[in-house]
Structures are given as structure tokens and as C-alpha cells.
N, C-alpha and C. Protein backbone atom coordinates (compact mmCIF):
# COMPACT_ATOMS: atom_id res chain seq x y z
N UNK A 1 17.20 68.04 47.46
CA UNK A 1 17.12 67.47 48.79
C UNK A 1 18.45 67.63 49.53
N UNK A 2 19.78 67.34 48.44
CA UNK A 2 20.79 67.29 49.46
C UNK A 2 21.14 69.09 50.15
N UNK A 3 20.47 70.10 49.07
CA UNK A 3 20.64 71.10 48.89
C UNK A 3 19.99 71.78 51.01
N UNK A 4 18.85 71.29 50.85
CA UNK A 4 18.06 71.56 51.84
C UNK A 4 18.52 70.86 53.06
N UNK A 5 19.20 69.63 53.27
CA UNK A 5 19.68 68.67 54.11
C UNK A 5 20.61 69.71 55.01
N UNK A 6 21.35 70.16 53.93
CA UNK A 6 22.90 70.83 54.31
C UNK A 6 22.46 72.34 54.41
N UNK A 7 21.77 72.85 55.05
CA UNK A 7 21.03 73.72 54.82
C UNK A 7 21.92 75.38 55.66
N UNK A 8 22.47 73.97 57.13
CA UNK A 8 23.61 75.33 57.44
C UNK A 8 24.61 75.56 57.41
N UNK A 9 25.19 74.99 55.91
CA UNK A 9 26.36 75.18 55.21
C UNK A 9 26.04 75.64 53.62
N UNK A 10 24.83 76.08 53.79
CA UNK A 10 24.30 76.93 52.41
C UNK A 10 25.06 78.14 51.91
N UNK A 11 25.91 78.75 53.06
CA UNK A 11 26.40 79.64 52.36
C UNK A 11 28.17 79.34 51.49
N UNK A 12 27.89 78.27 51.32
CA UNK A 12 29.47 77.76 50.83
C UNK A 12 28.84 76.64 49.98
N UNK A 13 28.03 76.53 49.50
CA UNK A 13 27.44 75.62 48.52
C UNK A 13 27.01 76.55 47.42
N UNK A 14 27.23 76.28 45.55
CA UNK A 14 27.13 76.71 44.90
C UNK A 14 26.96 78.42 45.09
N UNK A 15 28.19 78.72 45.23
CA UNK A 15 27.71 80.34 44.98
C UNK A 15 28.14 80.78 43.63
N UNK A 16 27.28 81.43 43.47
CA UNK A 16 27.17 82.00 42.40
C UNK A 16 28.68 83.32 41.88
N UNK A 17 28.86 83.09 40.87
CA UNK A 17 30.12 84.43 41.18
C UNK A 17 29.69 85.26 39.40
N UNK A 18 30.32 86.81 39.33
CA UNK A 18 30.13 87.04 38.24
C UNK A 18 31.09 86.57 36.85
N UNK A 19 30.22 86.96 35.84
CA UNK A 19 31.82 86.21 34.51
C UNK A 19 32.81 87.60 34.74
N UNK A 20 33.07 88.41 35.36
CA UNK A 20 33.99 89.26 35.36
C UNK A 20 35.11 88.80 36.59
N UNK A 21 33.94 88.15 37.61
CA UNK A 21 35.40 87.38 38.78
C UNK A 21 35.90 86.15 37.79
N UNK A 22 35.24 85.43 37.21
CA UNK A 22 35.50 84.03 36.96
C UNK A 22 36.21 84.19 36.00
N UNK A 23 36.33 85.53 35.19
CA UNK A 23 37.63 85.73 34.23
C UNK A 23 38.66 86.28 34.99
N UNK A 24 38.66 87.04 36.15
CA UNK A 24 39.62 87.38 36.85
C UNK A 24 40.61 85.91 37.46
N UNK A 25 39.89 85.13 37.62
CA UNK A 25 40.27 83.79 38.67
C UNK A 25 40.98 82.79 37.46
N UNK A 26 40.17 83.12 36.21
CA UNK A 26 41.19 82.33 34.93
C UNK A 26 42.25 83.08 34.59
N UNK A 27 42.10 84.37 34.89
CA UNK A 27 43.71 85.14 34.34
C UNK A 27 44.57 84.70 35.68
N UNK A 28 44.18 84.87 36.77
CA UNK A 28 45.01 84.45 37.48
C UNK A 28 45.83 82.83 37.39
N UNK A 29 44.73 82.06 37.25
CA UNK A 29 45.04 80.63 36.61
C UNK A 29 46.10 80.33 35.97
N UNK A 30 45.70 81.21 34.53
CA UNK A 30 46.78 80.90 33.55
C UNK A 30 48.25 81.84 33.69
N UNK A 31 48.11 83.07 34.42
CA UNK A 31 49.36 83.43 35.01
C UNK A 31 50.30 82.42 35.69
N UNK A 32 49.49 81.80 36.76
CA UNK A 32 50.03 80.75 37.30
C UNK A 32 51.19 79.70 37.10
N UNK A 33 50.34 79.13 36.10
CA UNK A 33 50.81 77.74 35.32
C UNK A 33 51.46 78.01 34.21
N UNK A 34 51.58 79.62 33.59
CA UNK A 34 52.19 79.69 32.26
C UNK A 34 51.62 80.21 31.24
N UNK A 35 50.13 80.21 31.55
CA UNK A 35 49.51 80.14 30.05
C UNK A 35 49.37 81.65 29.50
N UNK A 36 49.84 81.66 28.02
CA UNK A 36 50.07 82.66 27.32
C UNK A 36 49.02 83.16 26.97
N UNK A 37 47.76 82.57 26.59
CA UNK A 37 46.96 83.45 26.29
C UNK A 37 45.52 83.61 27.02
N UNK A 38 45.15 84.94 26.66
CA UNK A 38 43.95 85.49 27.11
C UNK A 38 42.86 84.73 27.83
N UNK A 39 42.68 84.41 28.81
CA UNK A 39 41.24 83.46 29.50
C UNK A 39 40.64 84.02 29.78
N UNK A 40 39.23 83.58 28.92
CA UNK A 40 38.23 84.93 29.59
C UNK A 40 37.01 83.83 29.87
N UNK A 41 35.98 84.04 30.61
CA UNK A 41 34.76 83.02 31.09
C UNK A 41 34.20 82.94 29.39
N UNK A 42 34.26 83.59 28.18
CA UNK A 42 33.68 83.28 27.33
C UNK A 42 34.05 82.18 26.36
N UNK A 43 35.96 81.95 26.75
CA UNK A 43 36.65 81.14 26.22
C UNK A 43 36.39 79.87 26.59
N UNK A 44 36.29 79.80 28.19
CA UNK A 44 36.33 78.97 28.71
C UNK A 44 34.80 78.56 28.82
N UNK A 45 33.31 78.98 28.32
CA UNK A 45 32.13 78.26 27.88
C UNK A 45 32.10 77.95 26.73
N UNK A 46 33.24 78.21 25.41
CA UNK A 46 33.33 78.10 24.30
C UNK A 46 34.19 76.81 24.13
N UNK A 47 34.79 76.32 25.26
CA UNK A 47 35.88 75.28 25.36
C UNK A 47 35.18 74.23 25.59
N UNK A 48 34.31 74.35 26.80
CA UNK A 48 33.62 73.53 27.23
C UNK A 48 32.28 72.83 26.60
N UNK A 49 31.87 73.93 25.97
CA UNK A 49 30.82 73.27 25.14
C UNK A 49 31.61 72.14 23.35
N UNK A 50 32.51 72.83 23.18
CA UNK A 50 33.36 72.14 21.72
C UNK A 50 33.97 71.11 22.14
N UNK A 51 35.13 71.30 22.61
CA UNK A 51 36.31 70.50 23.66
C UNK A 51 35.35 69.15 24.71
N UNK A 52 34.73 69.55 25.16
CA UNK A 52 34.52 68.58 26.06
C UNK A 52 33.04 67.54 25.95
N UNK A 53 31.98 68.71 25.69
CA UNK A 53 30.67 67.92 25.03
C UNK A 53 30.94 67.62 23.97
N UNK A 54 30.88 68.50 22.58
CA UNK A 54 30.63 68.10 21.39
C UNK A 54 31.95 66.85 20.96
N UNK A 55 32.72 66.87 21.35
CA UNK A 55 34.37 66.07 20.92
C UNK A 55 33.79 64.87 21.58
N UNK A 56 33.22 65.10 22.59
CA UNK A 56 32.81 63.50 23.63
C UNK A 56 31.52 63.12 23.20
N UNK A 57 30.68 63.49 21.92
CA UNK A 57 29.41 62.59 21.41
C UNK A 57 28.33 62.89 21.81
N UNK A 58 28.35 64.27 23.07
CA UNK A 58 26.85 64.91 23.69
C UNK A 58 26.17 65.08 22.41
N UNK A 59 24.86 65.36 22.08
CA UNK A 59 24.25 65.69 21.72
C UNK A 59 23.89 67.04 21.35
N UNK A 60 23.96 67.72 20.06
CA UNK A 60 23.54 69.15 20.11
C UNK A 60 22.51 69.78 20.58
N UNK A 61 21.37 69.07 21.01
CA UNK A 61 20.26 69.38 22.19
C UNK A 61 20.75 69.90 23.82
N UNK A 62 21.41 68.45 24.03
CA UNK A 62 22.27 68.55 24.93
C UNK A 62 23.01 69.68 25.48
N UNK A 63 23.57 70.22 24.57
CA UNK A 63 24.65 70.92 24.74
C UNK A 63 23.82 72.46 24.78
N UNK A 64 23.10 72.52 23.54
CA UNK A 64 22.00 73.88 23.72
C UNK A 64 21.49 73.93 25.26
N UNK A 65 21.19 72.73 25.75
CA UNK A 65 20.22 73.44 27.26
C UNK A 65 21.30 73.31 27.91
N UNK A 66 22.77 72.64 28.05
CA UNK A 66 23.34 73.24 29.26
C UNK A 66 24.22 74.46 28.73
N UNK A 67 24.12 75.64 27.86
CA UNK A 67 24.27 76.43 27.85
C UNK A 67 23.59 77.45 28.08
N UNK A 68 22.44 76.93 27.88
CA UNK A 68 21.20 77.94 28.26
C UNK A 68 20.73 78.55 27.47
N UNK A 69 20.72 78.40 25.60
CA UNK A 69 20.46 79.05 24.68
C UNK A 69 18.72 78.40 24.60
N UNK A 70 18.38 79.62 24.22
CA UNK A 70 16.80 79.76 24.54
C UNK A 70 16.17 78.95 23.09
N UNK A 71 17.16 78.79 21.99
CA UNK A 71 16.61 78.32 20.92
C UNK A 71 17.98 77.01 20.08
N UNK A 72 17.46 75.80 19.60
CA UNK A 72 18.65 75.03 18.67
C UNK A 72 19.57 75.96 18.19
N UNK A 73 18.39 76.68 17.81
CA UNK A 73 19.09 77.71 16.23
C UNK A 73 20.32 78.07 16.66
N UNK A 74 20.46 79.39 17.58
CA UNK A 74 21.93 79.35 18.16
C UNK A 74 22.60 78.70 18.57
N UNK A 75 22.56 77.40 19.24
CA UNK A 75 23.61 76.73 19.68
C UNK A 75 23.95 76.15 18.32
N UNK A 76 23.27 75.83 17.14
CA UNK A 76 23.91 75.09 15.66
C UNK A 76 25.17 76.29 14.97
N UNK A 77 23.88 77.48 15.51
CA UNK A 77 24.94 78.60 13.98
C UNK A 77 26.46 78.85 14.88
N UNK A 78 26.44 78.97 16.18
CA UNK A 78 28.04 78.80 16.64
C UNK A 78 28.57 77.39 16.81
N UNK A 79 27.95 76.67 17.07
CA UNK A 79 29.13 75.23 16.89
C UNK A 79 28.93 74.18 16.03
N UNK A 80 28.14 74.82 14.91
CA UNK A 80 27.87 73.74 13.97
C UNK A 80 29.17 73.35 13.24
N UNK A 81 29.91 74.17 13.08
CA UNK A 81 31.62 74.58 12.48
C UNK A 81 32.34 72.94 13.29
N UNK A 82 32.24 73.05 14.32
CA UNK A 82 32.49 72.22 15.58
C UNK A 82 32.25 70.46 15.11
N UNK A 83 30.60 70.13 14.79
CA UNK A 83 30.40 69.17 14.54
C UNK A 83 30.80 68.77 13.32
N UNK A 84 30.64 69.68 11.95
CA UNK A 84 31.05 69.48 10.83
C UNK A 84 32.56 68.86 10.84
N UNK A 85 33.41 69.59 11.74
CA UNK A 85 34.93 68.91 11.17
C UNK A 85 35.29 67.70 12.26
N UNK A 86 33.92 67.25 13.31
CA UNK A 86 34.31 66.49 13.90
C UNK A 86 33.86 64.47 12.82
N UNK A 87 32.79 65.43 12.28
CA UNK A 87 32.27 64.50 11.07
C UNK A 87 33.54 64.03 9.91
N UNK A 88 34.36 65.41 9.38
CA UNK A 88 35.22 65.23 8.77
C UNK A 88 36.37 64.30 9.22
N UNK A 89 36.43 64.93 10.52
CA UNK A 89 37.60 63.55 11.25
C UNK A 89 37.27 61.68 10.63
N UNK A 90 36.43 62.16 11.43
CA UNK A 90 35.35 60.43 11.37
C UNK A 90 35.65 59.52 9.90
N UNK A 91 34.93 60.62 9.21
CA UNK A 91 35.47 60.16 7.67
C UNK A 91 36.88 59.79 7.20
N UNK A 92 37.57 60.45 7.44
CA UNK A 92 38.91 60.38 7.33
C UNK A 92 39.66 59.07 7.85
N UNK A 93 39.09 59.31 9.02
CA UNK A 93 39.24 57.63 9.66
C UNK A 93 39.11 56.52 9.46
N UNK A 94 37.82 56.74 8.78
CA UNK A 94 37.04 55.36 8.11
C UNK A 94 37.48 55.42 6.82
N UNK A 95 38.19 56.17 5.94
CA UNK A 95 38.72 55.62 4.82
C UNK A 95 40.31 55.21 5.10
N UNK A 96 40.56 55.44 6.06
CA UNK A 96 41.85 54.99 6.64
C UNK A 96 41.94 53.31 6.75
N UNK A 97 40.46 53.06 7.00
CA UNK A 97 40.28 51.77 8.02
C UNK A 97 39.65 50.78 6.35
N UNK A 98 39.34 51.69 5.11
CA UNK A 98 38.63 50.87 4.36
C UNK A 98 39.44 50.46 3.33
């Protein structure tokens, strides 16, 4: 609705860009500010899905559809690594605490 509201300022609302600009716009980024290594749009959906969902308690469902993986299966066999040592943390903690 708000999409259609704003209808003649559509062309500056969500545009779409390719992962070859959006790695261009992170190398520029991290030139910027310093950063030493490589940013590429694959790093930075690999960050976002570990780093920010999985570390913050989303759900591995969750996280499969806002990546867009067509099946669980793949979103487990790459970030299952992810949840496992976030489990390990946990543990660690709780024998800290016992």
C-alpha cells in the first residue's frame, strides 16, 4: 500500500541493483574506512545471515526464507557449522554458571 501511495517517487524506492554493483559499493566502503579485506555481496549475505540472524536467536526457517533458499536442506548444510558452535558457546556458559 505504502508502495502504491508513493507511487511518483517509485523510481527512488527499492531499486534493485546487481551483486556486482553492491560489491563494487562494499569495496568502495571498506576502502573508505580502512578495511583490509575483500567485501564481496557474498560476504556480506554470509555475515548477515550468521552475524546478525543466527547470533540474535532467528530461527533456521527464518533465516532459509529470507535468503531465499528454495529448500531447509541448504540453508542447514552452510550454517549449520554456525548454530553448532553457537550451542557450544551456550554450554560453556552454563557450566560456567553451574
Amino acid at each position: 500500500m505504502i508502495l502504491l501511495k508513493t507511487k511518483e517517487i517509485e523510481d527512488y524506492l527499492l531499486r534493485i541493483i546487481s551483486n556486482q554493483r553492491f560489491s563494487s559499493y562494499l569495496k568502495e566502503i571498506a576502502s573508505t574506512v580502512g578495511i583490509q579485506m575483500r567485501l564481496t555481496h557474498h560476504i556480506a549475505r554470509k555475515t548477515f545471515a550468521s552475524t546478525v540472524l543466527l547470533y540474535n536467536n532467528v530461527p533456521m526457517e527464518n533465516v532459509s526464507e529470507l535468503l531465499g533458499h528454495s529448500n531447509m536442506s541448504i540453508t542447514q548444510e552452510y550454517y549449520g557449522k554456525v548454530v553448532m558452535k553457537k550451542v557450544s558457546d551456550e554450554i560453556k556458559k552454563l557450566n560456567g554458571r553451574i
